[in-house]
PDB file of N, CA and C in Angstrom:
ATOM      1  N   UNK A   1      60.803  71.135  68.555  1.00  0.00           N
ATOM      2  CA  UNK A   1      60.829  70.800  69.955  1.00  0.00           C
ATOM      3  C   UNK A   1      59.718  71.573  70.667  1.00  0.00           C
ATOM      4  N   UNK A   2      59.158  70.874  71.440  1.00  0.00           N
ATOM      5  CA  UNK A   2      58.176  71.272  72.246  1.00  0.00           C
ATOM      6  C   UNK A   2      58.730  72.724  73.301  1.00  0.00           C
ATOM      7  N   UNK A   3      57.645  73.725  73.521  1.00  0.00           N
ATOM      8  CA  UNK A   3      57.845  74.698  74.742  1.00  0.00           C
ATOM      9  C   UNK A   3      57.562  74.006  75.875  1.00  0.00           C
ATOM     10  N   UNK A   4      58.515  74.305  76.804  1.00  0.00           N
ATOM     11  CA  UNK A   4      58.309  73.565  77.734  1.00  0.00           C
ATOM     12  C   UNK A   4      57.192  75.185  78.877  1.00  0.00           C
ATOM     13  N   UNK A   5      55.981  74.419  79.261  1.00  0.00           N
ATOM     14  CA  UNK A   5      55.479  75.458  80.341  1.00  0.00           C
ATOM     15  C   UNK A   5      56.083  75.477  82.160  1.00  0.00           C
ATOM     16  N   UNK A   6      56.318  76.441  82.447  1.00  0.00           N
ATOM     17  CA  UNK A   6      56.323  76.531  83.936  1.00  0.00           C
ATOM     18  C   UNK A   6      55.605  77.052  84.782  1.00  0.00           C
ATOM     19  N   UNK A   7      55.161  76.438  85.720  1.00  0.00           N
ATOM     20  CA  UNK A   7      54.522  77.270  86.688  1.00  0.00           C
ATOM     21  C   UNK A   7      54.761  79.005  87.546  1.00  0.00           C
ATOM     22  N   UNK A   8      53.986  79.976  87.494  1.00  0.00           N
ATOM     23  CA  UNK A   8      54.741  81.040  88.197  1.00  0.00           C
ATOM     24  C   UNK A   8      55.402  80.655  89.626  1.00  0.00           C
ATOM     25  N   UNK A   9      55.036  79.974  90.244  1.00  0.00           N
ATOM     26  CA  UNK A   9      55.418  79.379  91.663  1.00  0.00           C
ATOM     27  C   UNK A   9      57.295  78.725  91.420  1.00  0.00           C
ATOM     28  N   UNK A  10      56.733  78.259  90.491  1.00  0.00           N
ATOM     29  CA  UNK A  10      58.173  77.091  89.920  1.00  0.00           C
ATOM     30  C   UNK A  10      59.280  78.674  89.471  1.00  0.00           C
ATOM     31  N   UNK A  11      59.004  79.572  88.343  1.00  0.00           N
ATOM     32  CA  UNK A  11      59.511  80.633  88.152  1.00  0.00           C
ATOM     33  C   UNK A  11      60.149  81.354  89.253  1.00  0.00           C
ATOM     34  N   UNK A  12      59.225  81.732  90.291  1.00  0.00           N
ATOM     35  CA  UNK A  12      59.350  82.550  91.404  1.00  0.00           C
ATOM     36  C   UNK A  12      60.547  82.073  92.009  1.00  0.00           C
ATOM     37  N   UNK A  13      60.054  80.659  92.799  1.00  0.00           N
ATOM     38  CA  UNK A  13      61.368  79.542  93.319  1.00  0.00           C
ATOM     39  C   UNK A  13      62.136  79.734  92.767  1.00  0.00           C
ATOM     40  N   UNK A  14      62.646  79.974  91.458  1.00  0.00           N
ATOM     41  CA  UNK A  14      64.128  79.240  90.851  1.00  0.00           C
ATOM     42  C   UNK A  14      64.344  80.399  90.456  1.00  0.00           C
ATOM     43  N   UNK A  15      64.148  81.652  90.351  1.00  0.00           N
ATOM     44  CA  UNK A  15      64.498  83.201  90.793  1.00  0.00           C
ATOM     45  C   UNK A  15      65.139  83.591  91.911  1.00  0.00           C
ATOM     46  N   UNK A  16      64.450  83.024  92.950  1.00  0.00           N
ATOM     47  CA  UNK A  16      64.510  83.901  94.127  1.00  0.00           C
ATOM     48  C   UNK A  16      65.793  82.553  94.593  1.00  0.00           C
ATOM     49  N   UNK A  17      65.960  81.022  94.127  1.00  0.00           N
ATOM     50  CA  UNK A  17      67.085  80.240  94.496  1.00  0.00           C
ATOM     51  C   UNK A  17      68.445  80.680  93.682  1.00  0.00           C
ATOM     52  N   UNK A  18      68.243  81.523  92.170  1.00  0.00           N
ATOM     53  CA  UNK A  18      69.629  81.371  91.909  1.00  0.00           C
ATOM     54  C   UNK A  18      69.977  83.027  92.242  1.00  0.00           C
ATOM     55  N   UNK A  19      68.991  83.973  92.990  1.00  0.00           N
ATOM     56  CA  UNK A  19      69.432  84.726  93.073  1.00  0.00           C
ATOM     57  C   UNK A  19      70.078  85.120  94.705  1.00  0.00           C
ATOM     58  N   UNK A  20      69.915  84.340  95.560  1.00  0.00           N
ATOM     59  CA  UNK A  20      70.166  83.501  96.685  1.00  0.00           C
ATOM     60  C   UNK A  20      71.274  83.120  96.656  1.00  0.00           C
ATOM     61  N   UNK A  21      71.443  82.137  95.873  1.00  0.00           N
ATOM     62  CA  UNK A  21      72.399  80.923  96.023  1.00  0.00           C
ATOM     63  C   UNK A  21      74.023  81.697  95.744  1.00  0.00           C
ATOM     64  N   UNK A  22      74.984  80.626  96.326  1.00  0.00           N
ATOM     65  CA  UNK A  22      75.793  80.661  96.018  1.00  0.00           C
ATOM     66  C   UNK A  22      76.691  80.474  94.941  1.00  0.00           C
ATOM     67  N   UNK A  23      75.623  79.221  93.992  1.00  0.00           N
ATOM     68  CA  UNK A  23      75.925  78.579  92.593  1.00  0.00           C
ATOM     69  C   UNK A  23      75.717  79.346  91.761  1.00  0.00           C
ATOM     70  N   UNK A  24      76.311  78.989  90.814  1.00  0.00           N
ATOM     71  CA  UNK A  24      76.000  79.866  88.856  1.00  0.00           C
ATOM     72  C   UNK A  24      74.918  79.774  88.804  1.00  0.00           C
ATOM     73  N   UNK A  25      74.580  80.178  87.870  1.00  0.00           N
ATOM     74  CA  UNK A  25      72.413  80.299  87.549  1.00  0.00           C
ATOM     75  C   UNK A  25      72.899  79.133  86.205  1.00  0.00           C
ATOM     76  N   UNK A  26      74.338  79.181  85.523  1.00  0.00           N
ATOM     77  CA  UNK A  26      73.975  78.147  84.394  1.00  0.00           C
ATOM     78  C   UNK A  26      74.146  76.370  85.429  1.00  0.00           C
ATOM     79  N   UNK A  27      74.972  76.266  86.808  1.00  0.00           N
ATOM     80  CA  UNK A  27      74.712  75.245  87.181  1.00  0.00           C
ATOM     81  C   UNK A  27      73.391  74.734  87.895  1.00  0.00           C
ATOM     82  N   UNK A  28      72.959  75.936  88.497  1.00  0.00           N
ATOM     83  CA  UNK A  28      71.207  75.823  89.191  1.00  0.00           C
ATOM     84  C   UNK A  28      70.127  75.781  88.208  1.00  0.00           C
ATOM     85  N   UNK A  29      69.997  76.318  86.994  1.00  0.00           N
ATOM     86  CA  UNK A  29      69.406  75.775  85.556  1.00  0.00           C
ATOM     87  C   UNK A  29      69.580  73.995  84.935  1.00  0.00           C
ATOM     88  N   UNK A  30      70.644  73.897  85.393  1.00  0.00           N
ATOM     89  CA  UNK A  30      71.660  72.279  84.593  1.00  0.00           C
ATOM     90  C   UNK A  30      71.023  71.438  85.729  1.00  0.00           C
ATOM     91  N   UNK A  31      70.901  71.901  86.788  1.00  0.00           N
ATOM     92  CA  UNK A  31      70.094  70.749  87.939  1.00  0.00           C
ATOM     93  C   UNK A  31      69.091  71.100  87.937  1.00  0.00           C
ATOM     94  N   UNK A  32      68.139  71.919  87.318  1.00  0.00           N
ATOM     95  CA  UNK A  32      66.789  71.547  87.434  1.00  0.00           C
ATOM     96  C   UNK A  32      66.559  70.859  86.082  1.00  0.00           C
ATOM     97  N   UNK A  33      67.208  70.648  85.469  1.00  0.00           N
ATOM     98  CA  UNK A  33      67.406  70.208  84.062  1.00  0.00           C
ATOM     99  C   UNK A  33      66.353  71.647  83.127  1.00  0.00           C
ATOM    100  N   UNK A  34      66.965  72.561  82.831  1.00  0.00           N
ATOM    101  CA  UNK A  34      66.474  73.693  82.116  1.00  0.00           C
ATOM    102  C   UNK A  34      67.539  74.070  81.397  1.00  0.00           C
ATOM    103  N   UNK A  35      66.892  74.901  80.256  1.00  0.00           N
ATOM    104  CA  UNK A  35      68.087  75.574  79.517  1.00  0.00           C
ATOM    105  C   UNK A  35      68.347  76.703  80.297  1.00  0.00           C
ATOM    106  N   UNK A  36      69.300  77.208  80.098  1.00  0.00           N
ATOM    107  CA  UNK A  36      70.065  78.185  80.883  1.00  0.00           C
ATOM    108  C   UNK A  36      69.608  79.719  80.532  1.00  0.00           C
ATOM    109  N   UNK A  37      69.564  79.739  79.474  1.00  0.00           N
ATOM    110  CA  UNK A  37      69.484  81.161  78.592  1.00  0.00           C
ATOM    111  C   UNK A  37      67.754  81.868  79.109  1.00  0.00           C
ATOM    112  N   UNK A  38      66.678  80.610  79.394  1.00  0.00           N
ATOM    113  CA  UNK A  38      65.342  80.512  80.236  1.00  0.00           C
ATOM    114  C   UNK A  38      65.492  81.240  81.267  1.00  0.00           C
ATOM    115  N   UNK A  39      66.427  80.793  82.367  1.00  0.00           N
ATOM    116  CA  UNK A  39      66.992  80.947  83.627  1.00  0.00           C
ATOM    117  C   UNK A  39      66.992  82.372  83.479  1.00  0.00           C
ATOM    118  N   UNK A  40      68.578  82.703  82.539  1.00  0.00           N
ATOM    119  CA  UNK A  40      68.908  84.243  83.080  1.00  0.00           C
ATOM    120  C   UNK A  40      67.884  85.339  82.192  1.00  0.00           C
ATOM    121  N   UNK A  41      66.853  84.732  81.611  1.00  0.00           N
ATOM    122  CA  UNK A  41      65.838  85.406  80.933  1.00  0.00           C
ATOM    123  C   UNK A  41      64.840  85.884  82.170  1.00  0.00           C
ATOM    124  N   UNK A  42      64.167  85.102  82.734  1.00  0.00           N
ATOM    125  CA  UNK A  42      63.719  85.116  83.844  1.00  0.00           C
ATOM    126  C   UNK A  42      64.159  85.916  84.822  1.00  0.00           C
ATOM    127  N   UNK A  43      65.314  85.820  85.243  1.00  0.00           N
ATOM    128  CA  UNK A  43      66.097  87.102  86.113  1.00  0.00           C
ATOM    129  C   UNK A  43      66.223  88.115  85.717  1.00  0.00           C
ATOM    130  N   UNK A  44      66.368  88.354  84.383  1.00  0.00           N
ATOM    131  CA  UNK A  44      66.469  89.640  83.515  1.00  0.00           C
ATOM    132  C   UNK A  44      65.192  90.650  83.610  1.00  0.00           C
ATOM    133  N   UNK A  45      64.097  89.742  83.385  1.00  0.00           N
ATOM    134  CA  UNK A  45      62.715  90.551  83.587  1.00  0.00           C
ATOM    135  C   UNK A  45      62.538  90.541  84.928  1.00  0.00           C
ATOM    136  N   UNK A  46      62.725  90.202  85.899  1.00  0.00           N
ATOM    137  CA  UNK A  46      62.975  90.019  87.396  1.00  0.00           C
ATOM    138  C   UNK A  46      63.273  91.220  87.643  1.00  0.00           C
ATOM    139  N   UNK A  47      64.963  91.511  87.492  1.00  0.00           N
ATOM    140  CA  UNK A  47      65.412  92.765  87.678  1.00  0.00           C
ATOM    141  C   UNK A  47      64.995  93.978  87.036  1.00  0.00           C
ATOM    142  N   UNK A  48      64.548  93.954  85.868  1.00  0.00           N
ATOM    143  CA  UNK A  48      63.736  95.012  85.186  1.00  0.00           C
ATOM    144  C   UNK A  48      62.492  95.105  86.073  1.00  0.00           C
ATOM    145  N   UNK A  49      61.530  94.053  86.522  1.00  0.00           N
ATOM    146  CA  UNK A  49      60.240  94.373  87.272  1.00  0.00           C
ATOM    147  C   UNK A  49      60.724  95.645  88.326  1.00  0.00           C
ATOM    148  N   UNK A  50      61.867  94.742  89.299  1.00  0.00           N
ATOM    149  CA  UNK A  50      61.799  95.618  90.518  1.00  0.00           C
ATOM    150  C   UNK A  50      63.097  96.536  90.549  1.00  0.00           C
ATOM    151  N   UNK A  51      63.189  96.757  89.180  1.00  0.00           N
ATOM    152  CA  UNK A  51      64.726  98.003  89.405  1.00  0.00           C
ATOM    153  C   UNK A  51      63.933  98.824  90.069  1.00  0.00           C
ATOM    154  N   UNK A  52      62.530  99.664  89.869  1.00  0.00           N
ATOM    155  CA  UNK A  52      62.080 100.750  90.517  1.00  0.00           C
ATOM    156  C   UNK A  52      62.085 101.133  91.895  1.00  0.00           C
ATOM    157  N   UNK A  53      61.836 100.039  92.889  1.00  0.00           N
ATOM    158  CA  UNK A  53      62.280 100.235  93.660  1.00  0.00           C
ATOM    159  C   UNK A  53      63.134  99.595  94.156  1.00  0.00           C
ATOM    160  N   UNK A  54      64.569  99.457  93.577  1.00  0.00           N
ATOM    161  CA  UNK A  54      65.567  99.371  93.434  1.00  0.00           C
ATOM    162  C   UNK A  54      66.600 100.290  92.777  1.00  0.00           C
ATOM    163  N   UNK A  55      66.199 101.358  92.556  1.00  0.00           N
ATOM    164  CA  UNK A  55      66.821 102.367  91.713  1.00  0.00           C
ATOM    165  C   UNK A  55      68.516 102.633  92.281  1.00  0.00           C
ATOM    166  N   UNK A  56      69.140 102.157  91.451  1.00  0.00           N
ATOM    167  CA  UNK A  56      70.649 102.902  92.062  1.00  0.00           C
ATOM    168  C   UNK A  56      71.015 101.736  92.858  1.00  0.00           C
ATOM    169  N   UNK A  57      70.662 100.501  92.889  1.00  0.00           N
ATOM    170  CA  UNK A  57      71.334  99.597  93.650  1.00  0.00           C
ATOM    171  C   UNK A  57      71.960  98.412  92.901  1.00  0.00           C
ATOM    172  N   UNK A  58      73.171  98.592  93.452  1.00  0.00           N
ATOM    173  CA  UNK A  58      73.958  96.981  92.332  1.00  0.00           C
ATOM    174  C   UNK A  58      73.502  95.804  92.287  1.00  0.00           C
ATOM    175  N   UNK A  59      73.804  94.842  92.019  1.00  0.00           N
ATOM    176  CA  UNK A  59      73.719  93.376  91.561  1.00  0.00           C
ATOM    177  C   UNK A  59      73.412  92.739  92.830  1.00  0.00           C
ATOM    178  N   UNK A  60      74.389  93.069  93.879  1.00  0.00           N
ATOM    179  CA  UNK A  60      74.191  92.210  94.911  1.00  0.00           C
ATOM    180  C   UNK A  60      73.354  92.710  96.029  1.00  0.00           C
ATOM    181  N   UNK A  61      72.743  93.480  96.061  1.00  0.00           N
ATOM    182  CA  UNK A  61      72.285  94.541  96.737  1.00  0.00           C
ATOM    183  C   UNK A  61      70.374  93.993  96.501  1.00  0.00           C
ATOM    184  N   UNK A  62      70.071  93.306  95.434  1.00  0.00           N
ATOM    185  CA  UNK A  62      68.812  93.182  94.913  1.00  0.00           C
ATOM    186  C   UNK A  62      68.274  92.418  96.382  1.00  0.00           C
ATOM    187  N   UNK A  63      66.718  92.659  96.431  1.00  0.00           N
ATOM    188  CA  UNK A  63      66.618  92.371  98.118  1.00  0.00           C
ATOM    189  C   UNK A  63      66.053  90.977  98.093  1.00  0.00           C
ATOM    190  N   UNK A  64      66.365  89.907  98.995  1.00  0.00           N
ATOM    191  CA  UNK A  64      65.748  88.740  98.901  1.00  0.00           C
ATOM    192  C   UNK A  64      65.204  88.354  99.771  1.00  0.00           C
ATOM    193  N   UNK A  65      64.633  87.314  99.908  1.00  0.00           N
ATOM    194  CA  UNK A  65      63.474  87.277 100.286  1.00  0.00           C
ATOM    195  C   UNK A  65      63.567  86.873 102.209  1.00  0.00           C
ATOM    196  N   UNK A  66      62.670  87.087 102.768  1.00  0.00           N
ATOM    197  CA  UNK A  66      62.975  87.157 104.487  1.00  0.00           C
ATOM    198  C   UNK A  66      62.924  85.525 104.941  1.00  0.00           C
ATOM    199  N   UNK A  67      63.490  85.344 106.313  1.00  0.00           N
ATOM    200  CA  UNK A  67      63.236  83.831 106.111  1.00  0.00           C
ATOM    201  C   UNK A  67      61.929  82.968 105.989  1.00  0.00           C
ATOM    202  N   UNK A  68      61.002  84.253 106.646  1.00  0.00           N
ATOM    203  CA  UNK A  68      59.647  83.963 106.982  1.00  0.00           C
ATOM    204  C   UNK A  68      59.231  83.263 105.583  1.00  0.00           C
ATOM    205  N   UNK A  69      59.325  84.098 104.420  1.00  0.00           N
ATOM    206  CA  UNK A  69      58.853  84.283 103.315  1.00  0.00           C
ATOM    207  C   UNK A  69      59.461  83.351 102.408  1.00  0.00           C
ATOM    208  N   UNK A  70      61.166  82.713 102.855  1.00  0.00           N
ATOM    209  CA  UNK A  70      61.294  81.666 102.195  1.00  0.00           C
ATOM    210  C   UNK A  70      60.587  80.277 103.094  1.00  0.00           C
ATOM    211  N   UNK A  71      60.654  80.279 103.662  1.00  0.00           N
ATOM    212  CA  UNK A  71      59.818  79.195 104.820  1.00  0.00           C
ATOM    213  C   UNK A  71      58.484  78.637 104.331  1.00  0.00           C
ATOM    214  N   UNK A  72      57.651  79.805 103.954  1.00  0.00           N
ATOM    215  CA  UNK A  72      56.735  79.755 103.501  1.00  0.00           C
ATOM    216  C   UNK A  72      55.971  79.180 102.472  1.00  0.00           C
ATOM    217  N   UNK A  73      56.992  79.249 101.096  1.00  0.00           N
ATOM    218  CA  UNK A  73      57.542  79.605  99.855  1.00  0.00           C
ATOM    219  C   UNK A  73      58.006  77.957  99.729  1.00  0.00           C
ATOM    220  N   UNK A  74      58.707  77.439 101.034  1.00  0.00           N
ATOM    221  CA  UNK A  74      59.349  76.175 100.936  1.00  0.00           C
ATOM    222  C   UNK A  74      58.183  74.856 101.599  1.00  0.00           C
ATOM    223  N   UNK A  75      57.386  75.504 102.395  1.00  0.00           N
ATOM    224  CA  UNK A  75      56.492  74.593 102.787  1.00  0.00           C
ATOM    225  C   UNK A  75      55.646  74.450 101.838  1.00  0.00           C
ATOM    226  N   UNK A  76      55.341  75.534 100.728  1.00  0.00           N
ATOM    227  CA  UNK A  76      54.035  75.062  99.711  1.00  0.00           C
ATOM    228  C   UNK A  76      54.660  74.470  99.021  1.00  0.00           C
ATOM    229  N   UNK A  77      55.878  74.302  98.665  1.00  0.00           N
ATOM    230  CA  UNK A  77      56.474  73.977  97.049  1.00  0.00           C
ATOM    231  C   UNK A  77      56.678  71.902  98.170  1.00  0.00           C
ATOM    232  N   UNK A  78      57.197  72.043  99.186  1.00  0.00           N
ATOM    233  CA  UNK A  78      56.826  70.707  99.979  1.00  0.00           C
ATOM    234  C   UNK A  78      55.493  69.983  99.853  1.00  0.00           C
ATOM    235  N   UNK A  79      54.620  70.395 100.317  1.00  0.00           N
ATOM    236  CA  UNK A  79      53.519  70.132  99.956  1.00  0.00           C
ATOM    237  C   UNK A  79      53.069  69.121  98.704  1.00  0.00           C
ATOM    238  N   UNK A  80      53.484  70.292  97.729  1.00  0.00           N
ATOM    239  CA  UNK A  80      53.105  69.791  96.300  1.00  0.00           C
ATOM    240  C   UNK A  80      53.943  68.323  95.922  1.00  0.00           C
ATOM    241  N   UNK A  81      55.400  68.727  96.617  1.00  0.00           N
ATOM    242  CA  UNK A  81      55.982  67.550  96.325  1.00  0.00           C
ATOM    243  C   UNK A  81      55.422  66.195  96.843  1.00  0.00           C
ATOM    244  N   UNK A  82      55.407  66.384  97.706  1.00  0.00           N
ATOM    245  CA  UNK A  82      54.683  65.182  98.873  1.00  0.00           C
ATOM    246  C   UNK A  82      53.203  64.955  97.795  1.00  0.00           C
ATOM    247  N   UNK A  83      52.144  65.417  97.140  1.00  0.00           N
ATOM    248  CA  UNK A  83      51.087  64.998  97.007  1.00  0.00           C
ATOM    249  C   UNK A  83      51.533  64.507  95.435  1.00  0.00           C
ATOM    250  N   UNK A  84      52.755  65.528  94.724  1.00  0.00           N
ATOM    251  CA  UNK A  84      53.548  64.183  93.782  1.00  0.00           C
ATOM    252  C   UNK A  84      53.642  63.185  93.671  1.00  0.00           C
ATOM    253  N   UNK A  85      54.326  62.648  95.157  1.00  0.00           N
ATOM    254  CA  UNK A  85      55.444  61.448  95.076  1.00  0.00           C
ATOM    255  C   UNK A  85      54.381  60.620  94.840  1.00  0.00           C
ATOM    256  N   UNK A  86      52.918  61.082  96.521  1.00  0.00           N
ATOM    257  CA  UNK A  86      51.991  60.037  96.446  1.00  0.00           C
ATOM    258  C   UNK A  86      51.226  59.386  95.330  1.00  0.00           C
ATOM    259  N   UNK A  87      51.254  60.179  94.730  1.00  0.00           N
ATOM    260  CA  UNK A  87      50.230  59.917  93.200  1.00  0.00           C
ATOM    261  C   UNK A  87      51.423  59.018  92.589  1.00  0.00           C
ATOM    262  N   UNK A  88      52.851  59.198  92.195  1.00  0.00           N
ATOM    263  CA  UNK A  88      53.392  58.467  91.728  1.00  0.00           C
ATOM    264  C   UNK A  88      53.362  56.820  92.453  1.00  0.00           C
ATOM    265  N   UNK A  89      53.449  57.150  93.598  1.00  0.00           N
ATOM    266  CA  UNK A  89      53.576  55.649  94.400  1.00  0.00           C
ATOM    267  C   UNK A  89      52.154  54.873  94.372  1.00  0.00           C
ATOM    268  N   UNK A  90      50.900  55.562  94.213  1.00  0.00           N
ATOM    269  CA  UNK A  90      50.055  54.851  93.875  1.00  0.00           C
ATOM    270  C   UNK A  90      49.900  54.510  92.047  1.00  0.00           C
ATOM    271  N   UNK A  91      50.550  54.779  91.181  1.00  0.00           N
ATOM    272  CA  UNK A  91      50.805  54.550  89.621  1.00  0.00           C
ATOM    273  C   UNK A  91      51.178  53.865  89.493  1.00  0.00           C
ATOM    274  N   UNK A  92      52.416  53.828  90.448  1.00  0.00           N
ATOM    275  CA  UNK A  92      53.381  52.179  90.301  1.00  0.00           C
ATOM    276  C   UNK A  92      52.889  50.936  90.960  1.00  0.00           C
ATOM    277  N   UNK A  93      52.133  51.327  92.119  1.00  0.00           N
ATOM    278  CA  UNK A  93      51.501  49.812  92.359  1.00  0.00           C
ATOM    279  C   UNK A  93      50.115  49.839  91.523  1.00  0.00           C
ATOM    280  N   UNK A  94      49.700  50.554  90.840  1.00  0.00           N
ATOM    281  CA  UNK A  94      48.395  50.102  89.984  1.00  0.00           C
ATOM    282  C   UNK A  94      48.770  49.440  88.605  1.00  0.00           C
ATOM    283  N   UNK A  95      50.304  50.229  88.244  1.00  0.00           N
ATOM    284  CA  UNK A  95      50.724  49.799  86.858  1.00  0.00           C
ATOM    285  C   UNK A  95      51.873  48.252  87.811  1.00  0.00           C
ATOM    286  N   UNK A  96      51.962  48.122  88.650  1.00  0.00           N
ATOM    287  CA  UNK A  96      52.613  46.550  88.772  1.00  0.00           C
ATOM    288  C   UNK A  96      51.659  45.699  89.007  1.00  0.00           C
ATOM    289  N   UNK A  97      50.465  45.982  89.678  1.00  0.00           N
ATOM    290  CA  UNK A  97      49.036  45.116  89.511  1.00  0.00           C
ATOM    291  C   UNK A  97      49.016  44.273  87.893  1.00  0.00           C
ATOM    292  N   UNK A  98      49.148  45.382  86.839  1.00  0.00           N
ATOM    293  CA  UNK A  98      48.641  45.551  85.430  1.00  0.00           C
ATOM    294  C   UNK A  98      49.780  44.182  85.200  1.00  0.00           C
ATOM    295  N   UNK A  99      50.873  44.658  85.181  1.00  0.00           N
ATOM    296  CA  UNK A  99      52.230  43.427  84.648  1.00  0.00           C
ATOM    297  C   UNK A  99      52.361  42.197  85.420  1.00  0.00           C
ATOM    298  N   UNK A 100      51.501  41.700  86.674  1.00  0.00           N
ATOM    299  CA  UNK A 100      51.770  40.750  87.038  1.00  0.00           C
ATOM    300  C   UNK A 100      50.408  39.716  86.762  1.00  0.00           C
TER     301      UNK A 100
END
């Protein structure tokens, strides 16, 4: 089976969402369609990066991110989507050109 690659942006996002969120990290993994074990791998080196300055602080305590900074964070990852879709919506009318 193929490795699947991710973007650090894509990483970052789905860090900073399951460490956020209210959901399991194995159901916020299952909807991005990822393996799970990826997920809490990712958080694992996460929390190892910034235990330092985090020293002595529990689980829930890890600091997240300001709204500014998710705002931010949410308008680029928008962006990208939007210049997605478009490319897809011009594929499908070039590939229904092709079949008709």
């Amino acid at each position: 089976m193929k490795k699947s690659e991710y973007t650090q942006e894509f990483k970052d996002s789905t860090i900073q969402l399951a460490i956020n969120s209210e959901e399991s990290t194995s159901k916020i993994a299952k909807d991005l369609g990822m393996n799970k074990q990826t997920l809490y791998s990712w958080i694992s080196d996460y929390r190892k990066d910034h235990s330092s300055s985090s020293q002595g602080m529990d689980k829930k305590s890890i600091p997240k991110e300001t709204f500014e900074e998710e705002a931010k964070r949410l308008r680029a990852e928008n962006k990208v989507l939007k210049q997605e879709r478009d490319i897809l919506k011009k594929a499908t009318a070039y590939f229904a050109k092709e079949v008709l």
